[in-house]
PDB file of N, CA and C in Angstrom:
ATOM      1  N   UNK A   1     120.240  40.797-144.064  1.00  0.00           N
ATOM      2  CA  UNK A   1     120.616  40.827-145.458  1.00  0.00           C
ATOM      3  C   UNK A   1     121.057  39.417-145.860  1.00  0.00           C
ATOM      4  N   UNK A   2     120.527  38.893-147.178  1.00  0.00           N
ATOM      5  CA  UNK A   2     121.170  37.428-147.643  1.00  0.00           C
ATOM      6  C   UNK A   2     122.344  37.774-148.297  1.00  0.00           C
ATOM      7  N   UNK A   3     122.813  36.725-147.959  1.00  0.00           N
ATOM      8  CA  UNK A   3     123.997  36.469-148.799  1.00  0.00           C
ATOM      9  C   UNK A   3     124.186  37.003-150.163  1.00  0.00           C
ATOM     10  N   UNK A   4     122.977  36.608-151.035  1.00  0.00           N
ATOM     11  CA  UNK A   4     122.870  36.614-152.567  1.00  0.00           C
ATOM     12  C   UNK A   4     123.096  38.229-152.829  1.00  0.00           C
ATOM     13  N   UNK A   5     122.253  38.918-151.681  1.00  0.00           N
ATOM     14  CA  UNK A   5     122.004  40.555-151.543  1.00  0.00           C
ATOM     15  C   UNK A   5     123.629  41.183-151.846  1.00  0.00           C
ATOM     16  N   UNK A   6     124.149  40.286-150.867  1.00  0.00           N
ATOM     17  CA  UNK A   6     125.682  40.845-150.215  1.00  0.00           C
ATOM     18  C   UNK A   6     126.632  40.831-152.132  1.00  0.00           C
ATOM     19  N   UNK A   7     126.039  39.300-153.005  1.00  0.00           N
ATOM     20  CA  UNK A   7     127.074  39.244-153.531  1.00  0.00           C
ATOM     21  C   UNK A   7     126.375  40.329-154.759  1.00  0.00           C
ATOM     22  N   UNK A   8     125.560  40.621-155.075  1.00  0.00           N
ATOM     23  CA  UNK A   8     125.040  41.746-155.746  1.00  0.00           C
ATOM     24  C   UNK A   8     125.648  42.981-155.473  1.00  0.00           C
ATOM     25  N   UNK A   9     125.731  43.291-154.556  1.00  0.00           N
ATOM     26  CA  UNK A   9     126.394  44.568-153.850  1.00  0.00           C
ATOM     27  C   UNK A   9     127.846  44.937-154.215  1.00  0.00           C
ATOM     28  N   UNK A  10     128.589  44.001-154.219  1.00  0.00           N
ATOM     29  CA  UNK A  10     129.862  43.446-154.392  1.00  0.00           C
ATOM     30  C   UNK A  10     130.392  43.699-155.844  1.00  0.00           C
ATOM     31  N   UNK A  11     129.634  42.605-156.430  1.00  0.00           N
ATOM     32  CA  UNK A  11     129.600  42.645-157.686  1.00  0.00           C
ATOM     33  C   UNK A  11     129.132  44.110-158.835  1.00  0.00           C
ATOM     34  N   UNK A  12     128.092  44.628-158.304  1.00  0.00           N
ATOM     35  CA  UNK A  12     127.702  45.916-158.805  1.00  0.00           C
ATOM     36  C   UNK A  12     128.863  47.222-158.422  1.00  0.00           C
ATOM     37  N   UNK A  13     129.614  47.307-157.171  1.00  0.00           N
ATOM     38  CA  UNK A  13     130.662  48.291-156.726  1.00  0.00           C
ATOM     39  C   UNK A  13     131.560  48.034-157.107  1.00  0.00           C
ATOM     40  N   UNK A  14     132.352  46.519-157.517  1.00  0.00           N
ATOM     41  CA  UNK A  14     133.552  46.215-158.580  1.00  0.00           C
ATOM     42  C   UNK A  14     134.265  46.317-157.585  1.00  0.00           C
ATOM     43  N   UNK A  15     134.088  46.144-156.110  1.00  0.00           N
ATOM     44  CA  UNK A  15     135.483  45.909-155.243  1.00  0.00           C
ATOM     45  C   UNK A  15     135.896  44.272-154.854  1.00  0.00           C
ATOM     46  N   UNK A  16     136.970  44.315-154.415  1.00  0.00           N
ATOM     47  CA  UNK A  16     137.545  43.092-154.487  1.00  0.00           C
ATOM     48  C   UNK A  16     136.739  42.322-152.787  1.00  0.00           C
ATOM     49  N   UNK A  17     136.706  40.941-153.009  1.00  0.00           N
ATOM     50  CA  UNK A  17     136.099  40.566-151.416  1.00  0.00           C
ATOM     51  C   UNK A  17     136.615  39.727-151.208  1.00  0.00           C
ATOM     52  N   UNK A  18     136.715  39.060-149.911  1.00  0.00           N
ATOM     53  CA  UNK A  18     137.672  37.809-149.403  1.00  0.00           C
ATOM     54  C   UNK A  18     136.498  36.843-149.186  1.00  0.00           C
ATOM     55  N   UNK A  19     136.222  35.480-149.458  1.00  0.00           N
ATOM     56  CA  UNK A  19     135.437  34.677-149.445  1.00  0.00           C
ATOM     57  C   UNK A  19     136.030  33.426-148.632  1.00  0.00           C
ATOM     58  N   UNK A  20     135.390  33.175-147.677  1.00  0.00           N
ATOM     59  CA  UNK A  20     135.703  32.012-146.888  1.00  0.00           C
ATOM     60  C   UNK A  20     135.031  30.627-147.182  1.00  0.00           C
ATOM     61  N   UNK A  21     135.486  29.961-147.295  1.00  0.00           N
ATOM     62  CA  UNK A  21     135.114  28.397-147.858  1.00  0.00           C
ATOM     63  C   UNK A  21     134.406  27.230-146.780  1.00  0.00           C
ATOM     64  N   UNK A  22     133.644  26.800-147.359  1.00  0.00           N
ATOM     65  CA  UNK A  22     133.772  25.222-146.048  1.00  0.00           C
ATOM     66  C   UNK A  22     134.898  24.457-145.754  1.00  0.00           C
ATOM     67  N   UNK A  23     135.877  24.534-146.867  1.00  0.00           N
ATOM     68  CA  UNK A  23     137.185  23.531-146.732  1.00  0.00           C
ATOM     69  C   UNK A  23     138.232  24.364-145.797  1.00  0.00           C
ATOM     70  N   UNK A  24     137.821  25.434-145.707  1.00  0.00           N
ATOM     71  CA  UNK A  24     139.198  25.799-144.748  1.00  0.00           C
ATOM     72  C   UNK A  24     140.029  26.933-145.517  1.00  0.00           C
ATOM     73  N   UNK A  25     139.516  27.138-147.175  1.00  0.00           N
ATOM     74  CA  UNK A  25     140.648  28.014-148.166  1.00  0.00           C
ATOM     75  C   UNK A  25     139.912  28.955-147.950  1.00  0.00           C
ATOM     76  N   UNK A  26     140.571  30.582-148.227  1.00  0.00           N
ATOM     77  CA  UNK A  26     140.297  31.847-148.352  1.00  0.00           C
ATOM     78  C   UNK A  26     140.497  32.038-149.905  1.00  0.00           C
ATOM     79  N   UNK A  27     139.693  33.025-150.850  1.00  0.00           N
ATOM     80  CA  UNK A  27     139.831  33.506-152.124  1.00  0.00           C
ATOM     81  C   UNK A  27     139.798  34.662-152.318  1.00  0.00           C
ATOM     82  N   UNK A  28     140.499  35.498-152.381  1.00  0.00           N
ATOM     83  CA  UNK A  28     140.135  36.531-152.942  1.00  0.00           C
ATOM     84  C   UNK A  28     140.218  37.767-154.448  1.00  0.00           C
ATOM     85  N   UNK A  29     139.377  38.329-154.510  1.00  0.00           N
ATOM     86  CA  UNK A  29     139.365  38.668-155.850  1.00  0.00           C
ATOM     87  C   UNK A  29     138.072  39.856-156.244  1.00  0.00           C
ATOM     88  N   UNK A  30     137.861  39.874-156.922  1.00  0.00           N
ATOM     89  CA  UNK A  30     136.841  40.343-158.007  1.00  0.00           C
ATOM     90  C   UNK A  30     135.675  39.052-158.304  1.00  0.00           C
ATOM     91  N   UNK A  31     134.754  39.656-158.039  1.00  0.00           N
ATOM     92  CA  UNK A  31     133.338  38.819-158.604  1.00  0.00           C
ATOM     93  C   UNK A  31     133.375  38.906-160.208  1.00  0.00           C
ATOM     94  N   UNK A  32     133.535  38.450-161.255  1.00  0.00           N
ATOM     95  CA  UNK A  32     133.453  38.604-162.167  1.00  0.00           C
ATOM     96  C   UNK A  32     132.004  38.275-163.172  1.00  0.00           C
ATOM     97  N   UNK A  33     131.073  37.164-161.897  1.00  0.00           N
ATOM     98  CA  UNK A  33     129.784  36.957-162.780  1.00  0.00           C
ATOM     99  C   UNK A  33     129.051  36.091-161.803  1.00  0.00           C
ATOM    100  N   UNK A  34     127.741  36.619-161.614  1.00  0.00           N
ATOM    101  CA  UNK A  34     126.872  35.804-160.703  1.00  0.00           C
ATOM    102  C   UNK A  34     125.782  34.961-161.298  1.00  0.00           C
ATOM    103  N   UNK A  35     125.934  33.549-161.209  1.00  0.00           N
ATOM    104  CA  UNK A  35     124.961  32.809-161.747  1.00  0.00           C
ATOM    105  C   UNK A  35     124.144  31.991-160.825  1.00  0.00           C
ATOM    106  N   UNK A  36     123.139  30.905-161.290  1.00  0.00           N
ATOM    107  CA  UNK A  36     121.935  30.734-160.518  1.00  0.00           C
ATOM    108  C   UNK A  36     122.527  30.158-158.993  1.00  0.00           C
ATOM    109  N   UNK A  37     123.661  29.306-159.177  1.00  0.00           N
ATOM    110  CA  UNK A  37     124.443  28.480-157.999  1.00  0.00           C
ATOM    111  C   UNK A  37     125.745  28.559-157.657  1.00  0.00           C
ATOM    112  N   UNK A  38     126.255  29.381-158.915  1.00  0.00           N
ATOM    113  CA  UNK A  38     127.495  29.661-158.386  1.00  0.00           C
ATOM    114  C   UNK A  38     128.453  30.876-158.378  1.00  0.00           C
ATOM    115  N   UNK A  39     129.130  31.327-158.010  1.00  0.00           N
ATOM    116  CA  UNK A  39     129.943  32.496-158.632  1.00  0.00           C
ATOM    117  C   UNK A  39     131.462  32.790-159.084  1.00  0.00           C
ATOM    118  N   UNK A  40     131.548  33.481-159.980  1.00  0.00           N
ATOM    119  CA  UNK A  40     132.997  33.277-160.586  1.00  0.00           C
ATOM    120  C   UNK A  40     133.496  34.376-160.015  1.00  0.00           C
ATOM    121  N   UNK A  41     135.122  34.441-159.608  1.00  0.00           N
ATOM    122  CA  UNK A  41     135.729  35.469-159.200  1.00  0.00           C
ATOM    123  C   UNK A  41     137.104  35.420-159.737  1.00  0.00           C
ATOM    124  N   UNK A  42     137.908  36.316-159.820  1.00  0.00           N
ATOM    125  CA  UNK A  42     139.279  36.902-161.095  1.00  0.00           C
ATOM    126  C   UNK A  42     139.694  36.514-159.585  1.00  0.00           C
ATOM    127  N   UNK A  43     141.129  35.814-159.323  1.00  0.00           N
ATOM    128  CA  UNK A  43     141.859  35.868-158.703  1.00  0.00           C
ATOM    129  C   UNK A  43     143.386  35.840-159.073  1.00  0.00           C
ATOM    130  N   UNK A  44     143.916  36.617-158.073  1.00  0.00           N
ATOM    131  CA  UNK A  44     145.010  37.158-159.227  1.00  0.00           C
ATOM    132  C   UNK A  44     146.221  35.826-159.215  1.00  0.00           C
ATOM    133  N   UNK A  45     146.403  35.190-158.724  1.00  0.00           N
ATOM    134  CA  UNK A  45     147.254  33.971-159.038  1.00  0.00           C
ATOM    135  C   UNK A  45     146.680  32.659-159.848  1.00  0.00           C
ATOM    136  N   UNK A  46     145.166  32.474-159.450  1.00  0.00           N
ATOM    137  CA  UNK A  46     145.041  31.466-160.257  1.00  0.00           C
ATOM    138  C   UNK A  46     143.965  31.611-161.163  1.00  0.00           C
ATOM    139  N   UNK A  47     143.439  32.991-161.585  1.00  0.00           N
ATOM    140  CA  UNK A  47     142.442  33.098-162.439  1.00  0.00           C
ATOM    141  C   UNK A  47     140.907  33.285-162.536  1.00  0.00           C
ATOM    142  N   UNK A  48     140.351  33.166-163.097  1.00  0.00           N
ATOM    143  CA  UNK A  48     138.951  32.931-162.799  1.00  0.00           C
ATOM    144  C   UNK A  48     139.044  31.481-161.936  1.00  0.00           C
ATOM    145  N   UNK A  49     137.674  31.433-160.813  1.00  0.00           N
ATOM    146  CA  UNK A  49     137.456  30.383-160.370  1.00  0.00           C
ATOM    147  C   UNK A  49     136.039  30.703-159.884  1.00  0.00           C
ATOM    148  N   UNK A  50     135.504  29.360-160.282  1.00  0.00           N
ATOM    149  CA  UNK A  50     133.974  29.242-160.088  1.00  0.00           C
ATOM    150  C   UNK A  50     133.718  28.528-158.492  1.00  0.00           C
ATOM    151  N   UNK A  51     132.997  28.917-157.885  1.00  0.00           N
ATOM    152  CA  UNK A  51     132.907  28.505-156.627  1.00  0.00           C
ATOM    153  C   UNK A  51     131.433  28.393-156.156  1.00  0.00           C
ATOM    154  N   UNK A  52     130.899  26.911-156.118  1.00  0.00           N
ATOM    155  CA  UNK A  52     129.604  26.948-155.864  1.00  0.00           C
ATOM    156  C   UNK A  52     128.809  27.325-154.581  1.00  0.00           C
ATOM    157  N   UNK A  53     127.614  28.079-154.280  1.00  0.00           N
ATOM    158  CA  UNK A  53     126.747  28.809-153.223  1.00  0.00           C
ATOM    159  C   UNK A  53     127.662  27.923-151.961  1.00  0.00           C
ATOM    160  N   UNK A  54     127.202  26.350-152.209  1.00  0.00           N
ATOM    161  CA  UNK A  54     127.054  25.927-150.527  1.00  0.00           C
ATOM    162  C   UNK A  54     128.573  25.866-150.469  1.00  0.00           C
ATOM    163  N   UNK A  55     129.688  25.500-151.169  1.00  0.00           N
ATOM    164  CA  UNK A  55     131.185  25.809-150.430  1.00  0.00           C
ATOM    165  C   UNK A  55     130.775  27.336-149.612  1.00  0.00           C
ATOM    166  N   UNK A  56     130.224  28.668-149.608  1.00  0.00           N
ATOM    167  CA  UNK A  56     130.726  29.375-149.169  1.00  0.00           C
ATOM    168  C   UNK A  56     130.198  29.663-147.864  1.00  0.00           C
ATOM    169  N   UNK A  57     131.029  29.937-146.843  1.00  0.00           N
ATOM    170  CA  UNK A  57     131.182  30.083-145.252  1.00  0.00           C
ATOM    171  C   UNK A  57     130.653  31.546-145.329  1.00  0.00           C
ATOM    172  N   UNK A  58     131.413  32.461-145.876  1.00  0.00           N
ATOM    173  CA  UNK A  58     131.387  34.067-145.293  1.00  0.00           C
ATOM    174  C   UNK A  58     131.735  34.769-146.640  1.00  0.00           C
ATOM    175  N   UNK A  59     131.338  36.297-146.747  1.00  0.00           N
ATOM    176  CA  UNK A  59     131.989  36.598-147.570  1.00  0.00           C
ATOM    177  C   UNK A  59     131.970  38.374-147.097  1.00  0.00           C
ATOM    178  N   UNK A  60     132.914  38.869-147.081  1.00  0.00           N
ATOM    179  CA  UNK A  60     133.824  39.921-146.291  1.00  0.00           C
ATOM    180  C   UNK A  60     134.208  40.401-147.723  1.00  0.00           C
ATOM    181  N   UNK A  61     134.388  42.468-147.520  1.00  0.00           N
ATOM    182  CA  UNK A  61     135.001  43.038-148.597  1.00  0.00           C
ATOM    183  C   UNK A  61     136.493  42.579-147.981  1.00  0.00           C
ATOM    184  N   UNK A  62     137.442  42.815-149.095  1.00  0.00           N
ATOM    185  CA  UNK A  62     139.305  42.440-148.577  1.00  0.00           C
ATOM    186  C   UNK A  62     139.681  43.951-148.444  1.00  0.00           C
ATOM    187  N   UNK A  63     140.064  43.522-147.067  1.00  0.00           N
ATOM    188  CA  UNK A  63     141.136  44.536-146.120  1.00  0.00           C
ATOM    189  C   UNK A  63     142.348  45.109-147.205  1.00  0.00           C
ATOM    190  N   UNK A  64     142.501  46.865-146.956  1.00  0.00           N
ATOM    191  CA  UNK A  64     143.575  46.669-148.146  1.00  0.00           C
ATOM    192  C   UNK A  64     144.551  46.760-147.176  1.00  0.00           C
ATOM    193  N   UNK A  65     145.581  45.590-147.317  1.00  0.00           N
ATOM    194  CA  UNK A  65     146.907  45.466-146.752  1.00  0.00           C
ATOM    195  C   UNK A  65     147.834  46.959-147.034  1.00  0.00           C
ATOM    196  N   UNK A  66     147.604  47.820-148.171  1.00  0.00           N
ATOM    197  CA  UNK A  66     148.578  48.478-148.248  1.00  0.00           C
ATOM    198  C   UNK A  66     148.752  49.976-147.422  1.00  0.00           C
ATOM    199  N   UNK A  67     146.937  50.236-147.098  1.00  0.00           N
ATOM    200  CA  UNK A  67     147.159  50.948-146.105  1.00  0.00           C
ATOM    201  C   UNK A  67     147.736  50.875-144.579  1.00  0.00           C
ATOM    202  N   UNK A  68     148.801  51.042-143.892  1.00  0.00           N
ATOM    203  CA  UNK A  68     149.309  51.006-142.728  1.00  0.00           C
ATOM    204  C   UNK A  68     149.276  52.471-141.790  1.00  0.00           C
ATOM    205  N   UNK A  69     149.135  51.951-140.524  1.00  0.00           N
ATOM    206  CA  UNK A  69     148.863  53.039-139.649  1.00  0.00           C
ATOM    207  C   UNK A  69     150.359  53.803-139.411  1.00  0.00           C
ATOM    208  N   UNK A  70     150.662  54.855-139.200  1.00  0.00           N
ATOM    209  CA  UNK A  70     152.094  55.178-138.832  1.00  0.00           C
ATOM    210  C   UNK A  70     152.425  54.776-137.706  1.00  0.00           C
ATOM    211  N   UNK A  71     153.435  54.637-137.282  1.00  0.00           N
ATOM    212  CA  UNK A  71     153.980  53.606-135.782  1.00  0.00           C
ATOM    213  C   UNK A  71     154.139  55.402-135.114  1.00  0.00           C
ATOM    214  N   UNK A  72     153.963  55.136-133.912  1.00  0.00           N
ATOM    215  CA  UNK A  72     154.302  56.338-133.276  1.00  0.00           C
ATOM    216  C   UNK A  72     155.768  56.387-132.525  1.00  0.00           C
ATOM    217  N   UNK A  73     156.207  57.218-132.588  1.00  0.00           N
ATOM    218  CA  UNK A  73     158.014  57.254-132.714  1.00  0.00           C
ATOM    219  C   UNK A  73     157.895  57.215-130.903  1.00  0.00           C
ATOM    220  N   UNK A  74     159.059  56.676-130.647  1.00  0.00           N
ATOM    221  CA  UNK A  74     159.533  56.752-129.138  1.00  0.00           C
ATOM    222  C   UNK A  74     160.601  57.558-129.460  1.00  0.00           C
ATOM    223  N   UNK A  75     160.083  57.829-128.182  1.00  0.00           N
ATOM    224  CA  UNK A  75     161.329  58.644-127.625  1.00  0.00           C
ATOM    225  C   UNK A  75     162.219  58.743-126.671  1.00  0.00           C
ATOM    226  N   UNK A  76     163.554  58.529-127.250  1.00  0.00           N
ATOM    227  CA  UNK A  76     164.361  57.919-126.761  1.00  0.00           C
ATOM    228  C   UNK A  76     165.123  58.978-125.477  1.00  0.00           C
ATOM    229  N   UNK A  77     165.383  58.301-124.560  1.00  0.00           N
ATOM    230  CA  UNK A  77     166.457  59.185-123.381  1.00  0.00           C
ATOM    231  C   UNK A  77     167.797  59.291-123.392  1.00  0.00           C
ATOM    232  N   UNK A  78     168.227  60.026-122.889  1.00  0.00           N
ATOM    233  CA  UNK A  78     169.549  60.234-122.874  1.00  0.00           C
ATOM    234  C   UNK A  78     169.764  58.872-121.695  1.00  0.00           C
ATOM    235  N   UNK A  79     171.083  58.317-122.240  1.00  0.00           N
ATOM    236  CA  UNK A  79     171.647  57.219-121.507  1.00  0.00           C
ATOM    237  C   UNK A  79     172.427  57.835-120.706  1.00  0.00           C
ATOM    238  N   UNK A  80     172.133  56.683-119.064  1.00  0.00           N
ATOM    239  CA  UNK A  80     172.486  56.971-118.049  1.00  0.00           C
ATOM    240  C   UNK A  80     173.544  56.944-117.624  1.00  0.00           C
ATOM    241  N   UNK A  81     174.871  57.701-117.841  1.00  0.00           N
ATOM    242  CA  UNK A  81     176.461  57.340-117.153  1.00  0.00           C
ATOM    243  C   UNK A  81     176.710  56.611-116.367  1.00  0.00           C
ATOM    244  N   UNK A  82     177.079  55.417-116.146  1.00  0.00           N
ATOM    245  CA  UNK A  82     177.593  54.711-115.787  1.00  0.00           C
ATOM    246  C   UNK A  82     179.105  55.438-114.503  1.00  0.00           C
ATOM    247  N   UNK A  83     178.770  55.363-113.525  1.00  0.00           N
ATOM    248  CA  UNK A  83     179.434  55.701-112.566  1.00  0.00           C
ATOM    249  C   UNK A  83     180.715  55.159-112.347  1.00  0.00           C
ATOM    250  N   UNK A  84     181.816  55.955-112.406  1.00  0.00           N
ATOM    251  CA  UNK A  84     183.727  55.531-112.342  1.00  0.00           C
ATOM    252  C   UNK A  84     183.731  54.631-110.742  1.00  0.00           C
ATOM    253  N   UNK A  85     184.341  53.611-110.925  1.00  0.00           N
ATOM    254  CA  UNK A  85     184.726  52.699-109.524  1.00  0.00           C
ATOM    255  C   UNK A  85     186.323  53.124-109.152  1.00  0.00           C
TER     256      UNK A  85
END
């Protein structure tokens, strides 16, 4: 699958994706518009930002942080008496 495929996909389902850069930055957001070289994405701190084809490294849907697994409870023992001297 190309890339271009991936950002069609993306863009048509309206979910948010994490985009990896050549410089080393992560973006994530909403695709908001795909054009011939570049693509714009809503990010929620700094806005729309246009980001041209060759900056991009990877592009991954974003993990939702808010789901968490439940921790599984220990279980604790009864503490051991300590023996009278």
């Amino acid at each position: 699958m190309k890339l271009i495929d991936r950002y069609n996909i993306y863009f048509l389902s309206l979910s948010k994706i994490t985009v990896f850069l050549s410089n080393g930055r992560i973006v994530r957001g909403h695709i908001i518009q795909l054009h011939d070289d570049f693509l714009s994405i809503h990010d929620r701190t700094y806005g729309p930002i246009d980001i041209p084809f060759q900056s991009v490294v990877a592009v991954a849907p974003m993990s939702n942080l808010r789901k968490r697994t439940k921790k599984k409870r220990v279980v604790r023992t009864q503490a051991i008496p300590l023996s009278q001297a």
